[in-house]
Protein backbone atom coordinates (compact mmCIF):
# COMPACT_ATOMS: atom_id res chain seq x y z
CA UNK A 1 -11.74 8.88 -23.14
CA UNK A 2 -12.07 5.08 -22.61
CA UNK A 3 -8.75 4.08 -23.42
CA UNK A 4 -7.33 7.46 -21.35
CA UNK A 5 -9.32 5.57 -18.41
CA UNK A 6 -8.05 2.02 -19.28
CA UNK A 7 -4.52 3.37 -19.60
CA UNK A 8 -4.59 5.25 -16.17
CA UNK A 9 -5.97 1.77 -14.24
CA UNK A 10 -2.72 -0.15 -16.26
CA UNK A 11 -0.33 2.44 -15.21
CA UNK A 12 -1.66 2.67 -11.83
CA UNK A 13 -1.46 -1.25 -11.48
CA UNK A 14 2.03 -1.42 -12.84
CA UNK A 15 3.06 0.85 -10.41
CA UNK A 16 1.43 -1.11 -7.19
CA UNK A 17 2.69 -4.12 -8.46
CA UNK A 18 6.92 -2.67 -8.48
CA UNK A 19 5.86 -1.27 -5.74
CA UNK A 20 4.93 -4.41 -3.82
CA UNK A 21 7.87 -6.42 -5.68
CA UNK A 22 10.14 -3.86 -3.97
CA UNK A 23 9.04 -4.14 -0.80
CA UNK A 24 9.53 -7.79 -0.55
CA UNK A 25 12.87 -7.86 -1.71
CA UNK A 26 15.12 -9.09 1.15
CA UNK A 27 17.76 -6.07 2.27
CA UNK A 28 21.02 -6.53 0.97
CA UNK A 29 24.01 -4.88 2.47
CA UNK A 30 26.50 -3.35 0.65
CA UNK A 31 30.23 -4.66 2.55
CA UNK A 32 32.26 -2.19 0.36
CA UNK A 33 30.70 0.93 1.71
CA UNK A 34 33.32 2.37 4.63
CA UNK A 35 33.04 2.58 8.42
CA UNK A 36 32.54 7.00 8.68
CA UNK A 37 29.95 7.08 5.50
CA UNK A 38 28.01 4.35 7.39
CA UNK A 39 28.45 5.76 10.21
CA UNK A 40 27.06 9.55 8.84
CA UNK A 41 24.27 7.90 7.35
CA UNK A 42 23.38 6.30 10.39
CA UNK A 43 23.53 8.69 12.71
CA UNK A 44 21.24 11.27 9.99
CA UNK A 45 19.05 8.80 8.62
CA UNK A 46 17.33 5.65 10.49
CA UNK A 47 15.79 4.00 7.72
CA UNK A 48 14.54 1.28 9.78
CA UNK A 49 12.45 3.56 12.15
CA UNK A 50 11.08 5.13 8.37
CA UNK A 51 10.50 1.76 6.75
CA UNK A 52 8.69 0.72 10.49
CA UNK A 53 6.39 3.85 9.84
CA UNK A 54 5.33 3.23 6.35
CA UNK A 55 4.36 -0.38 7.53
CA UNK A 56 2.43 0.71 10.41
CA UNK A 57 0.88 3.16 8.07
CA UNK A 58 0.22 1.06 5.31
CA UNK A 59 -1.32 -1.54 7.99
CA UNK A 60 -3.63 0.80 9.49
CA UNK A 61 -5.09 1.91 6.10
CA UNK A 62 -5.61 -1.35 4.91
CA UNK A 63 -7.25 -2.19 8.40
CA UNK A 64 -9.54 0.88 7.84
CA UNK A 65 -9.97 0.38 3.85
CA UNK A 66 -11.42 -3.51 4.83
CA UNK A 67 -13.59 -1.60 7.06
CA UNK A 68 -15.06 0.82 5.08
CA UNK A 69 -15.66 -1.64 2.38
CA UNK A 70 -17.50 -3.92 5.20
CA UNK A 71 -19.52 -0.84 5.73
CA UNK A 72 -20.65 -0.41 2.43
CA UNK A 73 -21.16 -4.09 1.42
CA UNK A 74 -23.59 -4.55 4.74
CA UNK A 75 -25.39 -1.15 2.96
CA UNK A 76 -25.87 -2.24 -0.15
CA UNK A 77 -27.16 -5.58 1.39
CA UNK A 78 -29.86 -3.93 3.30
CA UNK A 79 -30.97 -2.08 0.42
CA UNK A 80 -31.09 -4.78 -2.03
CA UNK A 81 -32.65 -7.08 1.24
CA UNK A 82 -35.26 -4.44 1.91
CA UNK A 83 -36.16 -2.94 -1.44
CA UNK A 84 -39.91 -3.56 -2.62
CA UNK A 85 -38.77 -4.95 -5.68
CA UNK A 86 -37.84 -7.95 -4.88
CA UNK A 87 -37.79 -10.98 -7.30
C-alpha cells in the first residue's frame, strides 16, 4: 500500500510539472495553415477567451488555496499557543 501511495504522489507530480512546462511555452504559430481553416477555427473556437478563463480560474483557486492554508496555519497556532501542555 505504501509504494501504491508513493507511486500516486510521483505520478501526480509528473503530471503538474508537464503541465506547468506546457503552459509556459511561448505560442507558436503555424504560417502553413491556410486563410478559410483559420478562419473556421476562429470564428468556432476562441482559444484565447478559453486560455483567459483557465488563468482566471487557476488564479482565483490559488488565491483561495493560500487562504485556506492561512486559515489553518493561524489554527493550529492557537492550539499549540494555548494548549496546557506547554514545554
Amino acid at each position: 500500500m505504501y509504494s501504491f501511495i508513493v507511486n500516486l504522489v510521483l505520478i501526480i507530480a509528473f503530471g503538474v510539472m508537464v503541465y506547468l512546462l506546457a503552459s509556459a511555452l511561448p505560442r507558436v504559430k503555424a504560417s502553413g495553415e491556410s486563410g478559410l481553416v483559420r478562419q473556421r477555427l476562429g470564428k468556432s473556437v476562441r482559444l484565447e477567451k478559453i486560455d483567459e478563463a483557465i488563468k482566471r480560474s487557476y488564479d482565483k483557486l490559488l488565491r483561495r488555496l493560500k487562504v485556506a492554508i492561512l486559515k489553518a496555519d493561524n489554527i493550529v497556532s492557537r492550539k499549540l499557543n494555548n494548549s496546557d501542555n506547554k514545554l
